[in-house]
PDB file of N, CA and C in Angstrom:
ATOM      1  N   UNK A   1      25.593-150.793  49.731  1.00  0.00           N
ATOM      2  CA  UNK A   1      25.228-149.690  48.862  1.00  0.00           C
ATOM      3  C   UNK A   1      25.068-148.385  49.646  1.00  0.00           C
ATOM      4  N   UNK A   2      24.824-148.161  51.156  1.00  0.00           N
ATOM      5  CA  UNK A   2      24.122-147.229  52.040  1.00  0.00           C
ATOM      6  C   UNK A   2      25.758-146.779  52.207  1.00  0.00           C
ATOM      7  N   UNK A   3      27.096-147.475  52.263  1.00  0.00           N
ATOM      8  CA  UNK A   3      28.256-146.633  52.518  1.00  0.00           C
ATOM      9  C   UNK A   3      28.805-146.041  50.930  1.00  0.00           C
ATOM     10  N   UNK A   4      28.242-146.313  50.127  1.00  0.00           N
ATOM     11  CA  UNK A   4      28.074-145.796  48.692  1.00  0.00           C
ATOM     12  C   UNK A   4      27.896-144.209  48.635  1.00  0.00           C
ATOM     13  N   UNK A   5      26.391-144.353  48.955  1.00  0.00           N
ATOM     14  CA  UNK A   5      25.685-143.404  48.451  1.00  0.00           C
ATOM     15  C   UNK A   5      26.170-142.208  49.420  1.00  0.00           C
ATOM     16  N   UNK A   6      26.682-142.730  50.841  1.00  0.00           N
ATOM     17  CA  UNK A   6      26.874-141.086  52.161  1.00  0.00           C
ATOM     18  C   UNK A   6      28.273-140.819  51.449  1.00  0.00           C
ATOM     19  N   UNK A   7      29.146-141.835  51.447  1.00  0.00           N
ATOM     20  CA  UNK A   7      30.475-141.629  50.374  1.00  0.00           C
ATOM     21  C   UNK A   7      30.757-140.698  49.410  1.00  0.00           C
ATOM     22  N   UNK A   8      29.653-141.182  48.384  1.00  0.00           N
ATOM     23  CA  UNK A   8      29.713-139.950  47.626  1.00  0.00           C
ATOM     24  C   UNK A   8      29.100-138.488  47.973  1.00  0.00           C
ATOM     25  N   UNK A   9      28.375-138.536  49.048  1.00  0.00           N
ATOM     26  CA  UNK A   9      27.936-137.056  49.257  1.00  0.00           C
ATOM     27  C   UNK A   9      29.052-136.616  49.747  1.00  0.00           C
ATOM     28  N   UNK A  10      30.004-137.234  50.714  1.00  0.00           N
ATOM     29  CA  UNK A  10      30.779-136.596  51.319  1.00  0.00           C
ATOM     30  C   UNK A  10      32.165-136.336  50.551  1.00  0.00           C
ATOM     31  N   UNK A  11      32.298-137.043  49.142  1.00  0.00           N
ATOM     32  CA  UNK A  11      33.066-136.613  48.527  1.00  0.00           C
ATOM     33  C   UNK A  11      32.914-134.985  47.746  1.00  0.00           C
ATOM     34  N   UNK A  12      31.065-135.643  47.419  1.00  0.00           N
ATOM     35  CA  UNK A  12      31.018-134.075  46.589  1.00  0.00           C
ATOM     36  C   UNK A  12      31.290-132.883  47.426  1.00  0.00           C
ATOM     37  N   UNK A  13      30.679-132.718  48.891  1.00  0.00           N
ATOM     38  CA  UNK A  13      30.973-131.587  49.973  1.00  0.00           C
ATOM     39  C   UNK A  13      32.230-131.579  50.026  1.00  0.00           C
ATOM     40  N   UNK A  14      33.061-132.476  50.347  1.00  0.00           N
ATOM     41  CA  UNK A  14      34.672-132.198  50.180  1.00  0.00           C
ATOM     42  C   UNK A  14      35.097-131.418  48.792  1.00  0.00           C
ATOM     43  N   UNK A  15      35.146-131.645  47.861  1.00  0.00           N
ATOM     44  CA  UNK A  15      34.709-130.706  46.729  1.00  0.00           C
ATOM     45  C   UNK A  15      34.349-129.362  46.429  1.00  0.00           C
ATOM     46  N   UNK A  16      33.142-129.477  47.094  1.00  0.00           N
ATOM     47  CA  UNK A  16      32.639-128.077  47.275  1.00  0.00           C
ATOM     48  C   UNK A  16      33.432-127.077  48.424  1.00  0.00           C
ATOM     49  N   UNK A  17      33.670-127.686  49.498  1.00  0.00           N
ATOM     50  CA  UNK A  17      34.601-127.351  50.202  1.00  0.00           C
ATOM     51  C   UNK A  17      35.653-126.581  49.524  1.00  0.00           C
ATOM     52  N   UNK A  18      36.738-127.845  48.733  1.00  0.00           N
ATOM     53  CA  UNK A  18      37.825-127.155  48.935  1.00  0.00           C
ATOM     54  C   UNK A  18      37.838-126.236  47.397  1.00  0.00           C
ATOM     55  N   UNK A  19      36.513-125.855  46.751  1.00  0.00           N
ATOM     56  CA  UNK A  19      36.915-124.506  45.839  1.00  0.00           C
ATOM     57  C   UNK A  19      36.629-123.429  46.758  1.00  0.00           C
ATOM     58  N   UNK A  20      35.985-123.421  48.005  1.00  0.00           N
ATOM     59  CA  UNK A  20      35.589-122.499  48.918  1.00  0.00           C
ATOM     60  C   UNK A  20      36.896-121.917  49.251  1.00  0.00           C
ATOM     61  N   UNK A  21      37.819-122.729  49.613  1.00  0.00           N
ATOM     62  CA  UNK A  21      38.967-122.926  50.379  1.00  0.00           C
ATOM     63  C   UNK A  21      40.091-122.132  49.523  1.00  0.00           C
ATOM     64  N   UNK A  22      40.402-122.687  48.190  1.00  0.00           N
ATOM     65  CA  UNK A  22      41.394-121.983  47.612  1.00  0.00           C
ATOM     66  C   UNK A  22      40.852-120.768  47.119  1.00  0.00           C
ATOM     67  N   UNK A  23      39.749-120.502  46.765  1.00  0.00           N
ATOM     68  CA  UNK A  23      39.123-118.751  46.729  1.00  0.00           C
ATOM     69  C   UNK A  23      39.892-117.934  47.786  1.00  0.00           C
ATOM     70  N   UNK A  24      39.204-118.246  49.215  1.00  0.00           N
ATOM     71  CA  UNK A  24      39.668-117.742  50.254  1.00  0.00           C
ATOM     72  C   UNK A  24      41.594-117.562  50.261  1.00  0.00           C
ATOM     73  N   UNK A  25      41.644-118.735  50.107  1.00  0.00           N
ATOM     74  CA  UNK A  25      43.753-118.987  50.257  1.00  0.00           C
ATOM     75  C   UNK A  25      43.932-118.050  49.137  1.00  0.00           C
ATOM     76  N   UNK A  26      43.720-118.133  48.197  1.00  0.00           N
ATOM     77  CA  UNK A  26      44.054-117.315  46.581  1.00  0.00           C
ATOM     78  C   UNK A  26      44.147-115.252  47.139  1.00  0.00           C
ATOM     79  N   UNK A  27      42.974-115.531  47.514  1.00  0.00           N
ATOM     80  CA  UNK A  27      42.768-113.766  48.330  1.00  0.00           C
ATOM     81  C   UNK A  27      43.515-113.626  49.119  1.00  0.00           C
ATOM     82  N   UNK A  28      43.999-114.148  50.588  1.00  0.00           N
ATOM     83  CA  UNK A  28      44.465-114.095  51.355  1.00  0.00           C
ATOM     84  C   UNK A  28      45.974-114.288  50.840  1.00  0.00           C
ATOM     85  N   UNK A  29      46.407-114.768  50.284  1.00  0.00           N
ATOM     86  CA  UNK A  29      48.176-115.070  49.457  1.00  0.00           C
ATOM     87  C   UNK A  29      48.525-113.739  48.887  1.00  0.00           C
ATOM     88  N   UNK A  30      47.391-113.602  47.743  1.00  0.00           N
ATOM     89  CA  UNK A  30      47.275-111.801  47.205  1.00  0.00           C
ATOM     90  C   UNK A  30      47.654-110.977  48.294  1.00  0.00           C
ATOM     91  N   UNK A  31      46.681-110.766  49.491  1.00  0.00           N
ATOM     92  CA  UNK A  31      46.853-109.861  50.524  1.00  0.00           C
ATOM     93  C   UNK A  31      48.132-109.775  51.162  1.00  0.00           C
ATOM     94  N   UNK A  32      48.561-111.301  51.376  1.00  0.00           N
ATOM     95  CA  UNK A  32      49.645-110.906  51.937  1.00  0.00           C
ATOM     96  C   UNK A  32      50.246-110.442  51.470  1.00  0.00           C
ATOM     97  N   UNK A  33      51.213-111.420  50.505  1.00  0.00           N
ATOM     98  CA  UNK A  33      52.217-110.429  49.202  1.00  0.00           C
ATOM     99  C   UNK A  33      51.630-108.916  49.272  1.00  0.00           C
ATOM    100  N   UNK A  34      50.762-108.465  48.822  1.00  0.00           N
ATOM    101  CA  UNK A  34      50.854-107.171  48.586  1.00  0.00           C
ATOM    102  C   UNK A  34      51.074-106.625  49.903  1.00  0.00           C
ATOM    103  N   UNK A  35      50.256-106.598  51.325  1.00  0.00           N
ATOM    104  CA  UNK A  35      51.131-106.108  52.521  1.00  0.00           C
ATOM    105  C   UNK A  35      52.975-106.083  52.362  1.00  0.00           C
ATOM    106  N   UNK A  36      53.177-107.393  52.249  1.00  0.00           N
ATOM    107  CA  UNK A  36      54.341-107.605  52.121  1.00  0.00           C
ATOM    108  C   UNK A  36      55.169-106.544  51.266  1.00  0.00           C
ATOM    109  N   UNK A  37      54.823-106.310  50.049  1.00  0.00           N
ATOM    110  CA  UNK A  37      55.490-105.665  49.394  1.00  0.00           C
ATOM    111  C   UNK A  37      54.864-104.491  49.486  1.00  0.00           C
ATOM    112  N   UNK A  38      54.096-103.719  50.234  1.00  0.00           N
ATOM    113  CA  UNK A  38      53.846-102.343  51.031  1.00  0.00           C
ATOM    114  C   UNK A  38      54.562-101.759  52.215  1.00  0.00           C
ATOM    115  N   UNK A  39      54.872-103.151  52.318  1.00  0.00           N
ATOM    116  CA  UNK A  39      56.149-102.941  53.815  1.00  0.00           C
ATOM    117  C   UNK A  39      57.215-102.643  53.589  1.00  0.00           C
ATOM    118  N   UNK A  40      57.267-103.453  52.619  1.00  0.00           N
ATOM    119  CA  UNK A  40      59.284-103.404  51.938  1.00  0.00           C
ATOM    120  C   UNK A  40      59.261-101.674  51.099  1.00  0.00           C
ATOM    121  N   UNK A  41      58.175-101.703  50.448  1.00  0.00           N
ATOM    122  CA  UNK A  41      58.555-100.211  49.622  1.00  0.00           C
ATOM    123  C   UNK A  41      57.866 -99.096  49.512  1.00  0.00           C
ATOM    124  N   UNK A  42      56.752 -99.734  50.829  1.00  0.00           N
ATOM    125  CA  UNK A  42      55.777 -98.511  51.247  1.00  0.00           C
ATOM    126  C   UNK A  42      54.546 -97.926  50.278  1.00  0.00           C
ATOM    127  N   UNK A  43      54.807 -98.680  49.202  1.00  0.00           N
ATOM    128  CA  UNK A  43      53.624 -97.827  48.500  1.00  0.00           C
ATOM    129  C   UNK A  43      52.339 -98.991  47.846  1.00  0.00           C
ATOM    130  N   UNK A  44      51.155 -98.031  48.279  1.00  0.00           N
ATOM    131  CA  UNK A  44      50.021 -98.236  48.820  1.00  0.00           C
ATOM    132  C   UNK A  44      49.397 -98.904  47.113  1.00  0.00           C
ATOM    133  N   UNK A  45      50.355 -98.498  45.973  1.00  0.00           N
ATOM    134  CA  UNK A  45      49.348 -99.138  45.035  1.00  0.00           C
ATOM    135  C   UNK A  45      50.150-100.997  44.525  1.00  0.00           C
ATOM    136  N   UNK A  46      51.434-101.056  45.290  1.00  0.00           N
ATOM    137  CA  UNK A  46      51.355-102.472  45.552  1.00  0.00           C
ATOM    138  C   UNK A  46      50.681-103.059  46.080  1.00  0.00           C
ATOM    139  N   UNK A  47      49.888-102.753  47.536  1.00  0.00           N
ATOM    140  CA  UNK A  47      48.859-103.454  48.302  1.00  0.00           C
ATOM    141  C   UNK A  47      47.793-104.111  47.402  1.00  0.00           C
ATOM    142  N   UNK A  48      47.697-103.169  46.537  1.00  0.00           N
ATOM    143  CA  UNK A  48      46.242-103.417  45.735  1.00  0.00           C
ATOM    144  C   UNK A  48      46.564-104.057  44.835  1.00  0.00           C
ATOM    145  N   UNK A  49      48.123-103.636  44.121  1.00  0.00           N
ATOM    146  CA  UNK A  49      48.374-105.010  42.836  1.00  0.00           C
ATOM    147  C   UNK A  49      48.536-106.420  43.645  1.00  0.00           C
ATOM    148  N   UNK A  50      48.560-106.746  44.857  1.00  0.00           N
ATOM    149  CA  UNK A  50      48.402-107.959  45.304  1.00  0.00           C
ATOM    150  C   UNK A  50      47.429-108.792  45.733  1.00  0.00           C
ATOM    151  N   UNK A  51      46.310-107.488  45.777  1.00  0.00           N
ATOM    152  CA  UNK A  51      45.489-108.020  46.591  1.00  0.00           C
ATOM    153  C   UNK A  51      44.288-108.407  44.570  1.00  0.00           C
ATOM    154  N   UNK A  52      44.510-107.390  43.879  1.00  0.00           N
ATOM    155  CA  UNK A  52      44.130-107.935  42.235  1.00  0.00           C
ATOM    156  C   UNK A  52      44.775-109.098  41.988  1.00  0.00           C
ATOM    157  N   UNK A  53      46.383-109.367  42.348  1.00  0.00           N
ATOM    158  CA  UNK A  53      46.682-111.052  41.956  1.00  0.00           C
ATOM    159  C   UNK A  53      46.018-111.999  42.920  1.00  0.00           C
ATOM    160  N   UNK A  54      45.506-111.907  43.805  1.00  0.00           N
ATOM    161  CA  UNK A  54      45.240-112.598  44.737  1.00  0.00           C
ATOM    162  C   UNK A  54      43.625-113.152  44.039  1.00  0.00           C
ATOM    163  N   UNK A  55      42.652-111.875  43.688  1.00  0.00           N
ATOM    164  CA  UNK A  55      41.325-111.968  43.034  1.00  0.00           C
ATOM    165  C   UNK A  55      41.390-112.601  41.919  1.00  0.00           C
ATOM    166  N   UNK A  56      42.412-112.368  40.931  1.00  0.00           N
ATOM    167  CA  UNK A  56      42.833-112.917  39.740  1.00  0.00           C
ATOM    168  C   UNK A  56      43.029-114.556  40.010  1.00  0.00           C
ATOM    169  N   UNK A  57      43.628-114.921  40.624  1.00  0.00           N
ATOM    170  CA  UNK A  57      43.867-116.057  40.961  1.00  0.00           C
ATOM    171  C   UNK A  57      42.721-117.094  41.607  1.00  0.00           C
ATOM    172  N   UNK A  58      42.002-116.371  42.311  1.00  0.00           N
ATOM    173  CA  UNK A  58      40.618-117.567  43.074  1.00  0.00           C
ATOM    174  C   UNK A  58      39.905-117.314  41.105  1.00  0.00           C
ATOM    175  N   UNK A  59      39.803-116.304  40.976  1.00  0.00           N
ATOM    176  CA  UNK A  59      38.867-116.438  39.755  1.00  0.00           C
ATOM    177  C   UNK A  59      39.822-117.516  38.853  1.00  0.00           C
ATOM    178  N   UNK A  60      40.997-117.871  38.420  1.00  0.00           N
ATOM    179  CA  UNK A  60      41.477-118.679  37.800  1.00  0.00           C
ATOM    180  C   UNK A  60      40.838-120.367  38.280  1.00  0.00           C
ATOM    181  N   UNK A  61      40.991-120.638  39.762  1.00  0.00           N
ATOM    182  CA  UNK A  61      40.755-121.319  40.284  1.00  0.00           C
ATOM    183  C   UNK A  61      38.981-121.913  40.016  1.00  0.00           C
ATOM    184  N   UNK A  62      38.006-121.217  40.085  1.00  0.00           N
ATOM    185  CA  UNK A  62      36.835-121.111  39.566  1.00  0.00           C
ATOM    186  C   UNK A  62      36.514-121.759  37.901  1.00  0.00           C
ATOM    187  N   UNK A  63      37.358-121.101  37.626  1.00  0.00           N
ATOM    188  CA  UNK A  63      37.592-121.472  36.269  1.00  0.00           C
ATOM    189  C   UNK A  63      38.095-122.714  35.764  1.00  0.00           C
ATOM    190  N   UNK A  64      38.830-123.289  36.771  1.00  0.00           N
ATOM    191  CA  UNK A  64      39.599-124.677  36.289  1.00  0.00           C
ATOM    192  C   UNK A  64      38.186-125.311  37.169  1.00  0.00           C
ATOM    193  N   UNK A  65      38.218-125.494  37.984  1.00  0.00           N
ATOM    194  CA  UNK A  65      37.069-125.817  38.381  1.00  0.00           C
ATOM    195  C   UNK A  65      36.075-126.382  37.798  1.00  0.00           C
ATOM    196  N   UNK A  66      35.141-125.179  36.915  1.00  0.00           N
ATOM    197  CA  UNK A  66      34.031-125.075  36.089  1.00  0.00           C
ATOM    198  C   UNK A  66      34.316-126.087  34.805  1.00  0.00           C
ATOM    199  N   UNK A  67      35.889-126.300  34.526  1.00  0.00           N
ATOM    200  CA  UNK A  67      36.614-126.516  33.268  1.00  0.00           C
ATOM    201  C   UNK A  67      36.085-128.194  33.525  1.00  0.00           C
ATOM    202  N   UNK A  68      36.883-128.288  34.839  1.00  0.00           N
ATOM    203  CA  UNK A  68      36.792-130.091  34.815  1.00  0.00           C
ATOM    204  C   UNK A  68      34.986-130.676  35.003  1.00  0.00           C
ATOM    205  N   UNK A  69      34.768-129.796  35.862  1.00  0.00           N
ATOM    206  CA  UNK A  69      33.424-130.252  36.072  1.00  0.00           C
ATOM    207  C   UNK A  69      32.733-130.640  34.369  1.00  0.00           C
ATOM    208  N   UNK A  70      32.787-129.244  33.489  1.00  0.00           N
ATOM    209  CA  UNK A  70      32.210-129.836  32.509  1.00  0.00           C
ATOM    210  C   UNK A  70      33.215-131.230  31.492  1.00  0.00           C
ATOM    211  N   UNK A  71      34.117-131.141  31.698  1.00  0.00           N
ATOM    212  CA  UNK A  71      34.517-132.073  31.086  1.00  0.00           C
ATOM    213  C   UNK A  71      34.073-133.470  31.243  1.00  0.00           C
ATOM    214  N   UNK A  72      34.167-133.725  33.196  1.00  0.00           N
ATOM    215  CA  UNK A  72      33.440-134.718  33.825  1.00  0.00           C
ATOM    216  C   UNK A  72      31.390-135.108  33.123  1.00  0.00           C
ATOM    217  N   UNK A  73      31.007-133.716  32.844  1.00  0.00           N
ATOM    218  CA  UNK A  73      29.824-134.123  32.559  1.00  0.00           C
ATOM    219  C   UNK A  73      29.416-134.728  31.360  1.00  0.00           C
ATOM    220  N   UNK A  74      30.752-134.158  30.093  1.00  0.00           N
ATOM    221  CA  UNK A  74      31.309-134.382  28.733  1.00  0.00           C
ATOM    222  C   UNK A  74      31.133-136.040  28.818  1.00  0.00           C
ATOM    223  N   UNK A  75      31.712-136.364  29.662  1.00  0.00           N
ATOM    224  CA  UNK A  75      31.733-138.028  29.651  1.00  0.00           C
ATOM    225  C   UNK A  75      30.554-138.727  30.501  1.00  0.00           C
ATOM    226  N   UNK A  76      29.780-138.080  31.237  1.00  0.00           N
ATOM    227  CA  UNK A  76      28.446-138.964  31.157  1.00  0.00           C
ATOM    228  C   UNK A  76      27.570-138.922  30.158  1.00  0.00           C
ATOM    229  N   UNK A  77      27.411-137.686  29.384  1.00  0.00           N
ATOM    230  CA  UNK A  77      26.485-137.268  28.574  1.00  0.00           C
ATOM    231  C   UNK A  77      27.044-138.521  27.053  1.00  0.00           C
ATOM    232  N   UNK A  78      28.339-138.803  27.354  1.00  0.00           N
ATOM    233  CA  UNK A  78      28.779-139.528  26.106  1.00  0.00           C
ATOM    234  C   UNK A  78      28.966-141.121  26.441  1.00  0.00           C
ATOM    235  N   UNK A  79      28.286-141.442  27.713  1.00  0.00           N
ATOM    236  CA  UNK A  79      28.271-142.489  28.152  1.00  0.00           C
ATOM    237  C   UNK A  79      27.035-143.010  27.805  1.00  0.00           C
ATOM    238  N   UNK A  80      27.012-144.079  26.850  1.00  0.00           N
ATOM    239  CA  UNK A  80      25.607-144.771  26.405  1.00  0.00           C
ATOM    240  C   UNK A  80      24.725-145.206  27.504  1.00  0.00           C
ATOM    241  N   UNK A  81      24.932-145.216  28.392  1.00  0.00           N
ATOM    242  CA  UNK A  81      23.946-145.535  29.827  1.00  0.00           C
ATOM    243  C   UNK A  81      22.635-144.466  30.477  1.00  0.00           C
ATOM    244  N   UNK A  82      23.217-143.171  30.098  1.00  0.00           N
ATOM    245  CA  UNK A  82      22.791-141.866  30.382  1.00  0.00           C
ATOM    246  C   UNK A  82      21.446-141.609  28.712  1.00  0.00           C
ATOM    247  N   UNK A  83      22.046-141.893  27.634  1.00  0.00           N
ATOM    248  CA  UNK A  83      21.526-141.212  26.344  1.00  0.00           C
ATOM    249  C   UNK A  83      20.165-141.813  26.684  1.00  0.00           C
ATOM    250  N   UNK A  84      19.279-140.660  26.265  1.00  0.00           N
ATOM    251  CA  UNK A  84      18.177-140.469  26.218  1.00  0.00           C
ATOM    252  C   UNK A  84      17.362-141.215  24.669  1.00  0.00           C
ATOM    253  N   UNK A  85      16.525-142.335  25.404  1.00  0.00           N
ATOM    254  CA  UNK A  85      15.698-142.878  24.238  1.00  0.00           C
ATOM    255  C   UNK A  85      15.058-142.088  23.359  1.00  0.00           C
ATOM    256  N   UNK A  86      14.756-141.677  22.029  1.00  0.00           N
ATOM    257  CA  UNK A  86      14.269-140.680  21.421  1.00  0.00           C
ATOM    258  C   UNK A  86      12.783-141.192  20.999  1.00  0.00           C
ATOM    259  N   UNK A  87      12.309-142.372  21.130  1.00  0.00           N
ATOM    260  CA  UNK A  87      11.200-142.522  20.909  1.00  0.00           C
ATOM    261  C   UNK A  87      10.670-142.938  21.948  1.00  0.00           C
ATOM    262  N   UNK A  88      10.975-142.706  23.152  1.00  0.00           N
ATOM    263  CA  UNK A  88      10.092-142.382  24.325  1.00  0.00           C
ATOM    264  C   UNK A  88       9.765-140.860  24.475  1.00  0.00           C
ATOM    265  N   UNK A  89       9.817-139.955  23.359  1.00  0.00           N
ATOM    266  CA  UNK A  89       9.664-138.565  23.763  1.00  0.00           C
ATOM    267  C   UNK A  89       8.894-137.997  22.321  1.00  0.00           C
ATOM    268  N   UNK A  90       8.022-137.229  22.771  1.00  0.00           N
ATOM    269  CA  UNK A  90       6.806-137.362  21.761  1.00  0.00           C
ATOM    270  C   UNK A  90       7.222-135.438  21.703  1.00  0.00           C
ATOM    271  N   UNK A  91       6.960-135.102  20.612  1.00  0.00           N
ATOM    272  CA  UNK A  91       7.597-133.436  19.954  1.00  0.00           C
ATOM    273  C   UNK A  91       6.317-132.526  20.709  1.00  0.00           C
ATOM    274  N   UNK A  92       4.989-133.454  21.081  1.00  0.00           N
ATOM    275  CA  UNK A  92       4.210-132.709  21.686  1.00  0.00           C
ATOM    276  C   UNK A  92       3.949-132.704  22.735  1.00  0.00           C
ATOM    277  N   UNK A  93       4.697-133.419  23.777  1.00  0.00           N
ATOM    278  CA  UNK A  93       4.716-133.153  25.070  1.00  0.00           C
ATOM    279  C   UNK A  93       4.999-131.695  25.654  1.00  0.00           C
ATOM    280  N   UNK A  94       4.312-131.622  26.585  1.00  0.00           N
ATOM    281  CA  UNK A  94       3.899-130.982  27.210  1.00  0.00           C
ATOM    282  C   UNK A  94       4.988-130.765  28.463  1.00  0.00           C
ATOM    283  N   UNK A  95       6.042-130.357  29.008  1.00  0.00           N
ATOM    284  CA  UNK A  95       7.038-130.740  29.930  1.00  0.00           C
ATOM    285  C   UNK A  95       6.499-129.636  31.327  1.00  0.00           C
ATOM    286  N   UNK A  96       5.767-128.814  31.255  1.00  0.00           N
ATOM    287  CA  UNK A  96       5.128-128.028  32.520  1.00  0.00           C
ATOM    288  C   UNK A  96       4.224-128.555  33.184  1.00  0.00           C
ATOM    289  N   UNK A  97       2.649-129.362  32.340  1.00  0.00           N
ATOM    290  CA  UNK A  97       1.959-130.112  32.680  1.00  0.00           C
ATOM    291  C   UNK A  97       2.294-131.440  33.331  1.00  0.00           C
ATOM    292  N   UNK A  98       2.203-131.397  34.660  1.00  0.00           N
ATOM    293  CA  UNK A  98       2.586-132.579  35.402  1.00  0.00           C
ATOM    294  C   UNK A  98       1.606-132.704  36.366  1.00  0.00           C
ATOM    295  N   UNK A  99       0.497-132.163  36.341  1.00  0.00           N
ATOM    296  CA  UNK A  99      -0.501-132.633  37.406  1.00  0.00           C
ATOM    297  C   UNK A  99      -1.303-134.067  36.634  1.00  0.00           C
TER     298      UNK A  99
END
């Protein structure tokens, strides 16, 4: 169970990792292209339309991201293992009081 549990941490950090990763690649791809096409035709407001596809793109990335994650959570929350007993929870509890 102990190569379980480091397993999955090191899956989730791999994870977390690599949205770090294509943010960064997404910007840096933008940058280039737009250098690239500042070189070829010299003008300075291609730099910036590449370096906006480049921003455009990690934010896409973020987004798919955010997309699966909730989908992933879609299916624990709909997994009968997870659902919350309703008459173990009283309408007047108190959820701050924990001393």
């Amino acid at each position: 169970m102990r190569v379980t549990k480091n397993l999955n941490k090191i899956v989730k950090g791999a994870c977390d990792i690599s949205l770090g990763i294509s943010i960064v690649v997404a910007i840096g791809i933008g940058v280039a292209i737009g250098l690239g096409l500042r070189h070829l035709t010299g003008s300075l407001l291609l730099l910036w339309l590449g370096i906006a596809i480049g921003i455009a793109a990690a934010f896409l990335n973020v987004y798919r991201a955010c997309k699966a994650l909730n989908s992933s959570l879609k299916e624990l929350e709909d997994d009968p293992k997870y659902k919350a007993d309703p008459k173990n929870f009283d309408d007047d509890d108190e959820w701050d009081e924990r001393d």
